[in-house]
Protein backbone atom coordinates (compact mmCIF):
# COMPACT_ATOMS: atom_id res chain seq x y z
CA UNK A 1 152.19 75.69 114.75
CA UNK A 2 154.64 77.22 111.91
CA UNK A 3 156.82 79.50 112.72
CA UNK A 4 157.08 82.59 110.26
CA UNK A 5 160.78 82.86 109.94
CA UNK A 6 160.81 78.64 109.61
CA UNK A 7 158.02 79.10 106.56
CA UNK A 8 159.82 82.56 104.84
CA UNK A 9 162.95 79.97 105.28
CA UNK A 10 161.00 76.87 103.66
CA UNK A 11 159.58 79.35 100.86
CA UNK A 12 163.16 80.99 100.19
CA UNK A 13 164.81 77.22 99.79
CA UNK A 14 161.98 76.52 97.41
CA UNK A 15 161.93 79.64 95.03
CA UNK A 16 165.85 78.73 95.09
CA UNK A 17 165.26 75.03 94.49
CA UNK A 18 162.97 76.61 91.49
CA UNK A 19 165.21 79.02 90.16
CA UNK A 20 168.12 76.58 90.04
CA UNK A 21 165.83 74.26 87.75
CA UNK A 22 165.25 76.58 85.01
């Protein structure tokens, strides 16, 4: 089972990850 804080946390790094590309 996923936590919600541990998937917001997994979703922030990726929108940063994202973000940082462009």
């Amino acid at each position: 089972m996923w936590s919600t804080s541990q998937l917001v946390r997994k979703y922030s790094a990726l929108i940063h990850f994202n973000s940082r590309k462009e």
